[in-house]
N, C-alpha and C. Protein backbone atom coordinates (compact mmCIF):
# COMPACT_ATOMS: atom_id res chain seq x y z
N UNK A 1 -50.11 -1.40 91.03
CA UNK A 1 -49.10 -1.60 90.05
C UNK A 1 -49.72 -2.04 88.76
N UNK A 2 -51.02 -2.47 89.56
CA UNK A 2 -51.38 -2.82 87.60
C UNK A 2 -51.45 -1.87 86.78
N UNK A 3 -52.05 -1.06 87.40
CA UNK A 3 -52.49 0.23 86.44
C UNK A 3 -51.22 0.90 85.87
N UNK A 4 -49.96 1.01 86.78
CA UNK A 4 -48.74 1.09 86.32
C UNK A 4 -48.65 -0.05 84.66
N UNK A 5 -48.87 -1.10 85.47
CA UNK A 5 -48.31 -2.17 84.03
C UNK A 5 -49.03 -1.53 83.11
N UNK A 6 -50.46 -1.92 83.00
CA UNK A 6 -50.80 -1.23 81.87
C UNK A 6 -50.49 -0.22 81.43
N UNK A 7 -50.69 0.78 82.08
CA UNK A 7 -50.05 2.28 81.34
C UNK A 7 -48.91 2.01 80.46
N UNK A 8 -48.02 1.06 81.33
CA UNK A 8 -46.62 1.23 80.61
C UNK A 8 -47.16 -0.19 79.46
N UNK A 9 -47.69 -0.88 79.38
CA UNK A 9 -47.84 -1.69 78.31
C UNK A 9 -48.50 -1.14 77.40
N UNK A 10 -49.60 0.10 77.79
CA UNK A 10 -50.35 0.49 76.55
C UNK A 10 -49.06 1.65 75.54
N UNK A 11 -48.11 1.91 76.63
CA UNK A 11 -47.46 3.40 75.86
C UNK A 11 -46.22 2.17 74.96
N UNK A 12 -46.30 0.86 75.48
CA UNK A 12 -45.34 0.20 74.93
C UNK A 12 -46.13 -0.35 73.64
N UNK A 13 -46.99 -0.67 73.73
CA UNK A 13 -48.19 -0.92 72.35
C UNK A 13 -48.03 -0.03 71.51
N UNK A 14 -48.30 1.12 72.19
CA UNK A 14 -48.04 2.21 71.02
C UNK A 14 -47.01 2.61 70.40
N UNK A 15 -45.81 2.63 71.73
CA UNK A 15 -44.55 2.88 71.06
C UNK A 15 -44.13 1.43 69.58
N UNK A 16 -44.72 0.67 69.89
CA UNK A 16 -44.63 -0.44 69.30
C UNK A 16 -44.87 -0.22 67.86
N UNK A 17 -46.17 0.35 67.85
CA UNK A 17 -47.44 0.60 67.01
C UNK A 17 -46.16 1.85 65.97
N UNK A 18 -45.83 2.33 66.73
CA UNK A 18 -45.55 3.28 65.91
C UNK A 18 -44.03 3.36 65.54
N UNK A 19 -43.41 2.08 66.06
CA UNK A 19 -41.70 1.73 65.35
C UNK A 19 -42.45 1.28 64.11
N UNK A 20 -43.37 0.25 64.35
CA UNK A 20 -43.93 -0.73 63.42
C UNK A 20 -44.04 0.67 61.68
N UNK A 21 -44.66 2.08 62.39
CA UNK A 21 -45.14 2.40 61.38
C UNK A 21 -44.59 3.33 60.66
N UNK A 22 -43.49 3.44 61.25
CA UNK A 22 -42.04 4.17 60.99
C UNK A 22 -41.56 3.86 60.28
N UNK A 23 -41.25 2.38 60.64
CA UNK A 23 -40.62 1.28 60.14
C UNK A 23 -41.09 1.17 58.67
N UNK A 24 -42.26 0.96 58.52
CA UNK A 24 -43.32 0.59 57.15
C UNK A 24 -42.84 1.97 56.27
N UNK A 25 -42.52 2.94 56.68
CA UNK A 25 -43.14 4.43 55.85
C UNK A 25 -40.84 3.89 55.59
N UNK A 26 -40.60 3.90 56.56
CA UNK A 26 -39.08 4.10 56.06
C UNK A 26 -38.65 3.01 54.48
N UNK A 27 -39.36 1.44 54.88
CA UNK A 27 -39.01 0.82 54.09
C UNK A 27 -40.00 1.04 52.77
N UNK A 28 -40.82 1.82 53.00
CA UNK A 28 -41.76 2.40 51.63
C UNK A 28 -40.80 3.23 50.75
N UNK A 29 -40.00 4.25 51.71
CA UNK A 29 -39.11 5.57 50.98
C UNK A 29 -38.13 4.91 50.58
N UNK A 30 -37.37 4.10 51.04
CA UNK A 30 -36.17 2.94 50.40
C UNK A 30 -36.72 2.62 49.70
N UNK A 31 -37.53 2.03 49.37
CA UNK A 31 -37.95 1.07 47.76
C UNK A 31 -37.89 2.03 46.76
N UNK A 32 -38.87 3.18 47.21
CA UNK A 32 -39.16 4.42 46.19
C UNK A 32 -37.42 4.84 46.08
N UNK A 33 -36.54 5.18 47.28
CA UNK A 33 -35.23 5.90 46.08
C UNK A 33 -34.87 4.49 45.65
N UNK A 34 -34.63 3.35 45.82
CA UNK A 34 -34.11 2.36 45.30
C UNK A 34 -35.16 2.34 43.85
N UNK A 35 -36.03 2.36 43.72
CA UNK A 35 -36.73 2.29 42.22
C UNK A 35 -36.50 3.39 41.49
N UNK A 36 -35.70 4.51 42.22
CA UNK A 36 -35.94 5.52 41.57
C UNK A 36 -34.33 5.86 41.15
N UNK A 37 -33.70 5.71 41.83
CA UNK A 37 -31.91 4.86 41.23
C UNK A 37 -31.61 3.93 40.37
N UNK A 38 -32.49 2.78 40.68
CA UNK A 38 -32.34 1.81 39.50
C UNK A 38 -32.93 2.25 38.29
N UNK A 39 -34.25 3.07 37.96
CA UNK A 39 -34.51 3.13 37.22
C UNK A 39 -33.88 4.83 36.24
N UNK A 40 -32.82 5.43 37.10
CA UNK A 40 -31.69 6.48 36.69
C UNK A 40 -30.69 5.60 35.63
N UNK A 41 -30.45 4.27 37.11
CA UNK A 41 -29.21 3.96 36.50
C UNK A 41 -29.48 2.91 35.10
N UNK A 42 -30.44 2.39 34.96
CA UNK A 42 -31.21 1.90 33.77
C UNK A 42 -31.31 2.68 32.71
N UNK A 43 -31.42 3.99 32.72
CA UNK A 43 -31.84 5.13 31.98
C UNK A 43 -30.31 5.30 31.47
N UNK A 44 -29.37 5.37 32.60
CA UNK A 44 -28.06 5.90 31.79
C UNK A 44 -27.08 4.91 31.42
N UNK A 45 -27.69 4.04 31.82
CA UNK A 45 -26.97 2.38 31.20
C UNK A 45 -27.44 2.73 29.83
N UNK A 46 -29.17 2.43 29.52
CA UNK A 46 -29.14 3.08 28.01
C UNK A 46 -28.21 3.68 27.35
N UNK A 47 -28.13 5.39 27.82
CA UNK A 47 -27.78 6.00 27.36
C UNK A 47 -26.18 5.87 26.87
N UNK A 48 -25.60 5.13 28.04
CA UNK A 48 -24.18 4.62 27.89
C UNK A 48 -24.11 3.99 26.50
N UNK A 49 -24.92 2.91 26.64
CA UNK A 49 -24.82 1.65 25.51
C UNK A 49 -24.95 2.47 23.73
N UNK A 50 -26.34 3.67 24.03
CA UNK A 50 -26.60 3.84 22.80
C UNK A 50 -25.41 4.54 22.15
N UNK A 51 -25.04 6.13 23.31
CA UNK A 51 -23.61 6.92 22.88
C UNK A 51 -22.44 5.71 22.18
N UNK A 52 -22.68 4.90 22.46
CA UNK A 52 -21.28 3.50 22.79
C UNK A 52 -22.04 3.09 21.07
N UNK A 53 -22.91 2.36 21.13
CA UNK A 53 -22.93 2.27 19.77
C UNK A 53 -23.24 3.17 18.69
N UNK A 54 -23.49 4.89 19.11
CA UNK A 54 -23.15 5.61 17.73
C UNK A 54 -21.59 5.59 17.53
N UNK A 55 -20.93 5.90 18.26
CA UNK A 55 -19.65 5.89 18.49
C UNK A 55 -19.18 5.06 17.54
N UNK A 56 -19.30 3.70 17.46
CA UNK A 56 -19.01 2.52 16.98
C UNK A 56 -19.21 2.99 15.55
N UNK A 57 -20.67 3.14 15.33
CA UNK A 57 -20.62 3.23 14.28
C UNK A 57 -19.59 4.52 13.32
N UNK A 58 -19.71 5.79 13.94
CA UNK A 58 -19.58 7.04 13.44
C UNK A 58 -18.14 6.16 13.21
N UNK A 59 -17.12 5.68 13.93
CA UNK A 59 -15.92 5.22 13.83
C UNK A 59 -15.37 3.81 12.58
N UNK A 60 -16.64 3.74 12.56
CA UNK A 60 -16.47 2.27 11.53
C UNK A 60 -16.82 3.12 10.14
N UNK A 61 -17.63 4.53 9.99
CA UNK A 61 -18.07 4.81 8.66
C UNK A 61 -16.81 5.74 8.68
N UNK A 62 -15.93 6.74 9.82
CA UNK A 62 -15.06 6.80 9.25
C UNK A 62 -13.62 5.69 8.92
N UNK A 63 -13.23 4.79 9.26
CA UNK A 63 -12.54 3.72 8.54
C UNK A 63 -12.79 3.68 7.34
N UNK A 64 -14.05 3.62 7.11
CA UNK A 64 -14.43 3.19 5.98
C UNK A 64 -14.15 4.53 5.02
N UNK A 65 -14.40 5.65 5.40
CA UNK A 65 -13.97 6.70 4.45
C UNK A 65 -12.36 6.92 4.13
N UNK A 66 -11.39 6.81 5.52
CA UNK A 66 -9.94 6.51 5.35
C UNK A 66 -9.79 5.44 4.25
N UNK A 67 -10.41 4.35 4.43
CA UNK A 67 -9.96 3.30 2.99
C UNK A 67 -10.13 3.75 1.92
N UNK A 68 -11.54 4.37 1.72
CA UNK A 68 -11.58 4.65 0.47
C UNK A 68 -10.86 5.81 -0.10
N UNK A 69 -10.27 6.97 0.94
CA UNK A 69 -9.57 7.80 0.27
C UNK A 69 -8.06 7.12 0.35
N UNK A 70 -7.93 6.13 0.93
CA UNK A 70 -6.63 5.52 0.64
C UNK A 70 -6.78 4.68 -0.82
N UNK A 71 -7.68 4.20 -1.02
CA UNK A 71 -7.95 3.36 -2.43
C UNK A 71 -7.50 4.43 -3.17
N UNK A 72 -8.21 5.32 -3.21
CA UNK A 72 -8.32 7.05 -4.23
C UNK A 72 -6.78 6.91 -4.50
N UNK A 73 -6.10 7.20 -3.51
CA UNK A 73 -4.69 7.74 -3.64
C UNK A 73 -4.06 6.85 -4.11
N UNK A 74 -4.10 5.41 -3.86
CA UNK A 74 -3.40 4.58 -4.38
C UNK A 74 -3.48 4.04 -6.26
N UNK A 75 -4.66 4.34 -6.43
CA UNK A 75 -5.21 4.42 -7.82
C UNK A 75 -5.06 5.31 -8.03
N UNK A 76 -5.34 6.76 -7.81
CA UNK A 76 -4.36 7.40 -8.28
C UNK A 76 -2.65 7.67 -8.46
N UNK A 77 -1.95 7.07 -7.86
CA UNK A 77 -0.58 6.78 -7.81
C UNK A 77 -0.08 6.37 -8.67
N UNK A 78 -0.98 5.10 -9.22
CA UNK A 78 -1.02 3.92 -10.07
C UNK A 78 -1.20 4.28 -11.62
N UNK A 79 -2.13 5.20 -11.94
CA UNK A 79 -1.99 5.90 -12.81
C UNK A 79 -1.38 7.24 -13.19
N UNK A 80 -0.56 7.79 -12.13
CA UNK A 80 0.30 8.56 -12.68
C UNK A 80 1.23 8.12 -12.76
N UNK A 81 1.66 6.67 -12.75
CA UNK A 81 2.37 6.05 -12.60
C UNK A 81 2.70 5.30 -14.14
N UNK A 82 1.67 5.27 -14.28
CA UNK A 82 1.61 4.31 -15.95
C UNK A 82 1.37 5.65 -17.13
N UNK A 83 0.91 7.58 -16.55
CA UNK A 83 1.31 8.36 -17.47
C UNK A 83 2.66 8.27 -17.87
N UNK A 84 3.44 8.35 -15.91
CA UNK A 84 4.97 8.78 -16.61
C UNK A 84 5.69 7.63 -17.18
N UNK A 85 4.96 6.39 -17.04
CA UNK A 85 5.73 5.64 -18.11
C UNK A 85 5.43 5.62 -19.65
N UNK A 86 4.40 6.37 -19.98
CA UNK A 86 3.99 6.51 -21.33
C UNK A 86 4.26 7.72 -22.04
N UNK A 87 4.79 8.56 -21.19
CA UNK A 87 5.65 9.69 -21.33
C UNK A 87 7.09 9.44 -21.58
N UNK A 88 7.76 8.20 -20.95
CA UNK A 88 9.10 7.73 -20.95
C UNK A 88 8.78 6.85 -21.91
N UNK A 89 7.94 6.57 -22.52
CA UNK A 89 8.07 5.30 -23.70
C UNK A 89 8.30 6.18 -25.05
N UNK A 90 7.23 7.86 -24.88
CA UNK A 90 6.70 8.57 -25.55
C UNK A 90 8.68 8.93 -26.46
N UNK A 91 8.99 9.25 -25.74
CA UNK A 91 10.61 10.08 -25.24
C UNK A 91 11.25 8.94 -25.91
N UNK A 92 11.30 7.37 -25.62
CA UNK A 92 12.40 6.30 -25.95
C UNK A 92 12.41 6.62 -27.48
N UNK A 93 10.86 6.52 -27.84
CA UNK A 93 10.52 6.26 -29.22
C UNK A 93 10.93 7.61 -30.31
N UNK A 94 10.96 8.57 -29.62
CA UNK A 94 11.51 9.69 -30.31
C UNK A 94 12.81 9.31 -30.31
N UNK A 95 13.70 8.76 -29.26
CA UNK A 95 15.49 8.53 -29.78
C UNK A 95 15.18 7.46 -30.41
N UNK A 96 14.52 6.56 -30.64
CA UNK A 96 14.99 5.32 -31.61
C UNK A 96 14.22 5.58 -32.76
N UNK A 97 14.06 6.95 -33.26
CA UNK A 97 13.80 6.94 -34.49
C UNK A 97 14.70 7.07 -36.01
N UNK A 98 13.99 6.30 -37.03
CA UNK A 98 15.14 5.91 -38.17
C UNK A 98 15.97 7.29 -38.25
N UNK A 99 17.47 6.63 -38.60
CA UNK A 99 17.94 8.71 -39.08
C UNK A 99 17.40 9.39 -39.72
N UNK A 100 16.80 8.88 -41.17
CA UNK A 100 16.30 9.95 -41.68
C UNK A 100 14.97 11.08 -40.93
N UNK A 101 14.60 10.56 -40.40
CA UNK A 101 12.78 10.81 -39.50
C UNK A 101 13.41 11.82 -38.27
N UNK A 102 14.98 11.31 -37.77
CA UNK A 102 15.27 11.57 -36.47
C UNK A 102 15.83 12.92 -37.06
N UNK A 103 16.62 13.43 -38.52
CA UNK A 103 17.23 14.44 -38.54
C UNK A 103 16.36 15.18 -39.56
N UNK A 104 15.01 14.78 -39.86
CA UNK A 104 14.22 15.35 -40.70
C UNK A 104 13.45 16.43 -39.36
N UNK A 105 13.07 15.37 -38.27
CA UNK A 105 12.41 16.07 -36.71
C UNK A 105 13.45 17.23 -35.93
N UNK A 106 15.08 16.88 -35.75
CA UNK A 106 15.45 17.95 -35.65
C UNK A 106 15.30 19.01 -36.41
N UNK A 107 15.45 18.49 -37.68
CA UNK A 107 15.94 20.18 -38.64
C UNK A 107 14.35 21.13 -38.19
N UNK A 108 12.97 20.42 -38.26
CA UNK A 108 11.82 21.11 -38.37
C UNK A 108 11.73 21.51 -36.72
N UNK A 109 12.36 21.54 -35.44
CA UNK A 109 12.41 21.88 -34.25
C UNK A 109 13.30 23.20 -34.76
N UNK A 110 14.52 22.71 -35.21
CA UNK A 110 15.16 23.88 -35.01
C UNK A 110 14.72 25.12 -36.18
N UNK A 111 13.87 25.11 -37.06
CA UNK A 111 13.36 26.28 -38.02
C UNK A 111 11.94 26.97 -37.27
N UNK A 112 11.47 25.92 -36.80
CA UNK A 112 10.71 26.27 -35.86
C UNK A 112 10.61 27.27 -34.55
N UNK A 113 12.01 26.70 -34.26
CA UNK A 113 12.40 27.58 -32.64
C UNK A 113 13.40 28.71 -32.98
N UNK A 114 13.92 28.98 -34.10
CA UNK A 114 14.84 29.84 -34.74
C UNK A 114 14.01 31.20 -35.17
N UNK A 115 14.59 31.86 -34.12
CA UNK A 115 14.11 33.89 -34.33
C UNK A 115 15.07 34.71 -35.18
N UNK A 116 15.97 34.18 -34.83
CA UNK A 116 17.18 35.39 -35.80
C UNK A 116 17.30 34.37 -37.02
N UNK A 117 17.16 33.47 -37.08
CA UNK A 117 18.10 32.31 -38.72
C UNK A 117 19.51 32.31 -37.98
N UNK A 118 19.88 32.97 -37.18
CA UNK A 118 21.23 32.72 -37.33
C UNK A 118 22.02 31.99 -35.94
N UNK A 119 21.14 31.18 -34.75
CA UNK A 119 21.22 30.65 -33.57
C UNK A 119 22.84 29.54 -33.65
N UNK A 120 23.62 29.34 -33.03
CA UNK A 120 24.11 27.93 -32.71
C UNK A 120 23.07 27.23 -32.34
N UNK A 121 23.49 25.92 -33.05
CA UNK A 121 22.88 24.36 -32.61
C UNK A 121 23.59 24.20 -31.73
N UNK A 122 23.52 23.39 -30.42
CA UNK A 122 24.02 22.48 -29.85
C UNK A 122 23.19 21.38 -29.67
N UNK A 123 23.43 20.12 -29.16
CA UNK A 123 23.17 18.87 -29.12
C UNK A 123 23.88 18.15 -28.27
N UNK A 124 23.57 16.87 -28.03
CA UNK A 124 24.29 15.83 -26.73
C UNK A 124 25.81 15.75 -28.01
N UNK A 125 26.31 14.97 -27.00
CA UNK A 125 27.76 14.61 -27.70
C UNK A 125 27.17 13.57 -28.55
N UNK A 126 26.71 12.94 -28.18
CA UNK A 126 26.13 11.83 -29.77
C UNK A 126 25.76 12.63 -31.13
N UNK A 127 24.62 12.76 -30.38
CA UNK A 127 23.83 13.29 -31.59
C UNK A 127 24.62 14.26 -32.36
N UNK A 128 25.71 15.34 -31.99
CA UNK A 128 26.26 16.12 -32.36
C UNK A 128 27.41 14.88 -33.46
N UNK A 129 27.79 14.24 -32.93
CA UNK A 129 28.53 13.69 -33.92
C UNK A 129 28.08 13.18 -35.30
N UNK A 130 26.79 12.52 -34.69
CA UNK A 130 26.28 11.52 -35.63
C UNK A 130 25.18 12.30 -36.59
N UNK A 131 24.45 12.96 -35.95
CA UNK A 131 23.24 14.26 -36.96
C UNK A 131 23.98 15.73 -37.17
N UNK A 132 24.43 15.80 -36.84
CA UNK A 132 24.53 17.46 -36.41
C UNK A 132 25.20 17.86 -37.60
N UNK A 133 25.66 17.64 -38.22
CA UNK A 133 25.88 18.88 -39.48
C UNK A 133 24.63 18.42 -40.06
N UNK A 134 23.98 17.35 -40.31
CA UNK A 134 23.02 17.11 -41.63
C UNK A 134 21.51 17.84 -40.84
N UNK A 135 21.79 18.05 -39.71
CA UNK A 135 20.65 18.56 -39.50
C UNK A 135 20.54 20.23 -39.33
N UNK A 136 21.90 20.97 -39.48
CA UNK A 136 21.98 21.87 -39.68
C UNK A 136 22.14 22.63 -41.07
N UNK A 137 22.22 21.88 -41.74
CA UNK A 137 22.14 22.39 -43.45
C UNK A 137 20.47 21.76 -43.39
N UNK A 138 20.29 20.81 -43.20
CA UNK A 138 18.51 20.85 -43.70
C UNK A 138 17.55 21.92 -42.80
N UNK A 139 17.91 22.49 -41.90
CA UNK A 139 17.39 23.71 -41.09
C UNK A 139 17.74 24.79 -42.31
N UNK A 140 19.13 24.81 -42.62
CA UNK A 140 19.51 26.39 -43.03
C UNK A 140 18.66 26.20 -44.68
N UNK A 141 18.42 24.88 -45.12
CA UNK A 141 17.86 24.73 -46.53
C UNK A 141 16.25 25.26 -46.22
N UNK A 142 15.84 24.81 -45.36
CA UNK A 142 13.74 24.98 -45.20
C UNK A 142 13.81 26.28 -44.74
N UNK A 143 14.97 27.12 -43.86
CA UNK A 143 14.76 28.11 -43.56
C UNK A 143 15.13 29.25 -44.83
N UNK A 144 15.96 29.31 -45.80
CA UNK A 144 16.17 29.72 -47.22
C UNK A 144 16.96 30.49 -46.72
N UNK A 145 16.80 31.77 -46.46
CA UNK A 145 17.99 32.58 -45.44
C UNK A 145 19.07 32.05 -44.83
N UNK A 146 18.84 30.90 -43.97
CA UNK A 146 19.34 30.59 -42.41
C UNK A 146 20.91 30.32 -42.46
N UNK A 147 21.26 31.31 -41.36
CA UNK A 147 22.80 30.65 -41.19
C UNK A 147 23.03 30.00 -39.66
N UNK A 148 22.23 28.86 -39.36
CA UNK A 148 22.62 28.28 -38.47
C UNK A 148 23.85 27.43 -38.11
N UNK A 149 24.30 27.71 -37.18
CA UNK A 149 25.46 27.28 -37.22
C UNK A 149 26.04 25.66 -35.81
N UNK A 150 26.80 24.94 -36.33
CA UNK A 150 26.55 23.72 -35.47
C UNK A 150 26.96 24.36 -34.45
N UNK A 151 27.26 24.28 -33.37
CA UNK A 151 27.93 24.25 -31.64
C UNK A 151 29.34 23.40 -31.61
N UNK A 152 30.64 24.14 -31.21
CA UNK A 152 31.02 23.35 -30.51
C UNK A 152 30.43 22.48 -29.34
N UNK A 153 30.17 23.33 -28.68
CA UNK A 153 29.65 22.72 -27.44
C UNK A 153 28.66 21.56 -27.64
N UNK A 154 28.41 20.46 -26.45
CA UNK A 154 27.53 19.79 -26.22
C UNK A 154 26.87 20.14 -24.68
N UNK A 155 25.62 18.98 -24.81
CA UNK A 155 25.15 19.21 -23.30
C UNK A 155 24.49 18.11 -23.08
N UNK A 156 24.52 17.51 -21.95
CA UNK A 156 23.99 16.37 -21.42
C UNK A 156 22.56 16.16 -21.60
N UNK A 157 22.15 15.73 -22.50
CA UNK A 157 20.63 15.69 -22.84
C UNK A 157 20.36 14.33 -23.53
N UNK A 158 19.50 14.02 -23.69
CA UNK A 158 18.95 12.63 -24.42
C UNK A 158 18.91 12.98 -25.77
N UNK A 159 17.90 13.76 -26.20
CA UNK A 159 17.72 13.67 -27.86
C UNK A 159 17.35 15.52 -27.99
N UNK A 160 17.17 16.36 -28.92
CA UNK A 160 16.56 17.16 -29.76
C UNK A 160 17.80 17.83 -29.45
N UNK A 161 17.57 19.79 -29.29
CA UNK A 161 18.68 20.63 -29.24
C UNK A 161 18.27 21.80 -28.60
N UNK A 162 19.03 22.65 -28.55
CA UNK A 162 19.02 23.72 -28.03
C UNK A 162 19.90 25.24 -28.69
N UNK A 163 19.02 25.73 -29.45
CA UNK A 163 19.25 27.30 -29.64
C UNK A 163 20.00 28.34 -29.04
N UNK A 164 21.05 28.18 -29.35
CA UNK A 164 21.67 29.89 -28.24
C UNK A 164 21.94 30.80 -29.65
N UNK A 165 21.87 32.03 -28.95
CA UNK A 165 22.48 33.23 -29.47
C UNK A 165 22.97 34.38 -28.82
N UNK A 166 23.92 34.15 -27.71
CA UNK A 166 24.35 35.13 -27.04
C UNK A 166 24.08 34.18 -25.99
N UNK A 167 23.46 35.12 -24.83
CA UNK A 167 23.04 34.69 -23.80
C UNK A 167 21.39 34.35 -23.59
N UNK A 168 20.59 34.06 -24.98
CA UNK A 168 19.08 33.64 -25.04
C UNK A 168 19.64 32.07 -25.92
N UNK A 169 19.06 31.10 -25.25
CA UNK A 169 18.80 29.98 -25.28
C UNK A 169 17.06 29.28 -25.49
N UNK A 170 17.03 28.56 -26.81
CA UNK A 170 15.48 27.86 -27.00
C UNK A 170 15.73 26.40 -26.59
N UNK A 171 15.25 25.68 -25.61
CA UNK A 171 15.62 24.73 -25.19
C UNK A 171 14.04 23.74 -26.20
N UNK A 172 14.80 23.05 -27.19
CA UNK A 172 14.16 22.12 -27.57
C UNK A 172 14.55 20.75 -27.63
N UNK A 173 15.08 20.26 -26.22
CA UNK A 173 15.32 19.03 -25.99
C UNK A 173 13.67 18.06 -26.29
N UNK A 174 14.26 17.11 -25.91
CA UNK A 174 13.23 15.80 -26.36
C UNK A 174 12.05 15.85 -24.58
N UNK A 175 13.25 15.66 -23.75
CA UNK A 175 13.15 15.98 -22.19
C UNK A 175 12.06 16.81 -22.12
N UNK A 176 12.27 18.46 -22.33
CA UNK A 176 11.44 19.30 -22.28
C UNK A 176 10.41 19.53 -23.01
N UNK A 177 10.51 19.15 -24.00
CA UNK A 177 9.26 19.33 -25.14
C UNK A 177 8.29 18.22 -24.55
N UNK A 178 8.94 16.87 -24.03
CA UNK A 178 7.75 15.93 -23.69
C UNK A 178 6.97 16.67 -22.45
N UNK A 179 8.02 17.10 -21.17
CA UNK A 179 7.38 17.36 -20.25
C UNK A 179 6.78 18.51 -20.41
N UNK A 180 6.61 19.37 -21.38
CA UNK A 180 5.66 20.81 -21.59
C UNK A 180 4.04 20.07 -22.27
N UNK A 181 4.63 19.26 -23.10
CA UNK A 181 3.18 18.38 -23.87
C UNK A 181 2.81 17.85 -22.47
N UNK A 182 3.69 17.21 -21.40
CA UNK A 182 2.65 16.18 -20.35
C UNK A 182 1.59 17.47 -20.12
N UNK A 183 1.94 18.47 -19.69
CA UNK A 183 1.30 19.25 -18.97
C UNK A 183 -0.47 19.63 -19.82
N UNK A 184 0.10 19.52 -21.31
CA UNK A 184 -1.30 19.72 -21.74
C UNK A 184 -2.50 18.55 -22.19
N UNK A 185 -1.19 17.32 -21.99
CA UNK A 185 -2.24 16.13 -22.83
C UNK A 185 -2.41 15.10 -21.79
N UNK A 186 -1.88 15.51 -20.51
CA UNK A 186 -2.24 15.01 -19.34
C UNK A 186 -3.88 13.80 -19.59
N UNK A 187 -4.80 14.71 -19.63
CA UNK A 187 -6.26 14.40 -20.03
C UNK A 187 -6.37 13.55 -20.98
N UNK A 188 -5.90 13.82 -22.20
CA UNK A 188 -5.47 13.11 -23.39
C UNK A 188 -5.48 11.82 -23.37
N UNK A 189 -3.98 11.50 -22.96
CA UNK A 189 -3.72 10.54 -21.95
C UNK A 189 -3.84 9.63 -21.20
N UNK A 190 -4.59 10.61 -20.45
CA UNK A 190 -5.14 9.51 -18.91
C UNK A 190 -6.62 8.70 -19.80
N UNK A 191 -7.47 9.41 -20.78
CA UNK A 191 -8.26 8.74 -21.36
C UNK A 191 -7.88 7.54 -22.16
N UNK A 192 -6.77 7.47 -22.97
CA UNK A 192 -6.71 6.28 -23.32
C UNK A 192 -6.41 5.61 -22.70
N UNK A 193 -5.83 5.89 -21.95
CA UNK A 193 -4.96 4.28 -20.54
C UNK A 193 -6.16 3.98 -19.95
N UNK A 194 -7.29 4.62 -19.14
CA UNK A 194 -7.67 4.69 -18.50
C UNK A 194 -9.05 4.08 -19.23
N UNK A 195 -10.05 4.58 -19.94
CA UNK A 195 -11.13 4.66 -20.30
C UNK A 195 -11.29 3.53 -21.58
């Protein structure tokens, strides 16, 4: 039986020998994928963090571009804001001008805007009362020819007049003449307020 024992102790040595070295090679290949996972998941932790802070940033430089085109717009707002009030000051100051200046400026609108000499005036109900013949004889006087003639009619307007002859109308209100000038002195304009 000894020789039994031994046999079976030497194949148990070995079997031993060789859990032992199984064992060693298995916990060698675990370390290696474990070093080789951690150092994946290290890699894409990076990569997480860095994507994460372009992100951040790309998102903070656009904010920063939304403000400033919100500044833009708001400054710009601001100054078309202070044209159309210098356009509406432009306009006050034309009705509060002295009579003589105010029916010297009609008569030279209406010789001006007059194709035949021979148009109706019309005018607001004011002005028609208060200018309107004197500004239709000083038209028909600069024009030498002219037989302009006042309007019954009125029309809801602030200050200047309007030309008919039939069914062609020259609209030289105060209204329209300013807002045809905004359109060209816009630039004008915005330089003195502005600059």
């Amino acid at each position: 039986m000894d020789g039994i024992e031994k046999i079976t102790g030497r194949i148990a040595e070995d079997a031993g020998r060789e859990v032992d070295g199984i064992l060693t090679e298995a916990r060698r290949q675990a370390d290696e994928i474990t070093a080789r996972y951690e150092a994946q998941a290290k890699r894409e932790s990076e990569e997480i963090l860095a994507r994460g802070k372009r992100n951040a940033e790309e998102r903070v430089e656009r904010l920063a571009s939304v403000a400033q085109l919100d500044a833009r717009k708001l400054e710009l707002a601001a100054k078309q804001e202070m044209l159309a009030k210098a356009y509406d000051l432009a306009l006050e100051k034309l009705l509060q001008l002295p009579e003589k200046e105010y029916v010297a400026l009609l008569a030279d609108l209406a010789v001006k805007a007059s194709s035949t000499k021979k148009e109706a005036v019309i005018f607001s109900q004011k002005d028609r009362t208060r200018y309107g013949k004197a500004v239709v004889t000083q038209a028909n006087e600069k024009l030498g020819d002219g037989r302009l003639t006042l309007s019954e009619q009125t029309r809801p307007i602030k200050g200047g007049l309007i030309l008919s002859d039939g069914d062609v109308e020259v609209n030289c209100t105060f209204e329209t003449l300013v807002r045809l000038q905004r359109g060209e002195m816009d630039r004008e304009v915005a330089k003195v307020l502005f600059d």
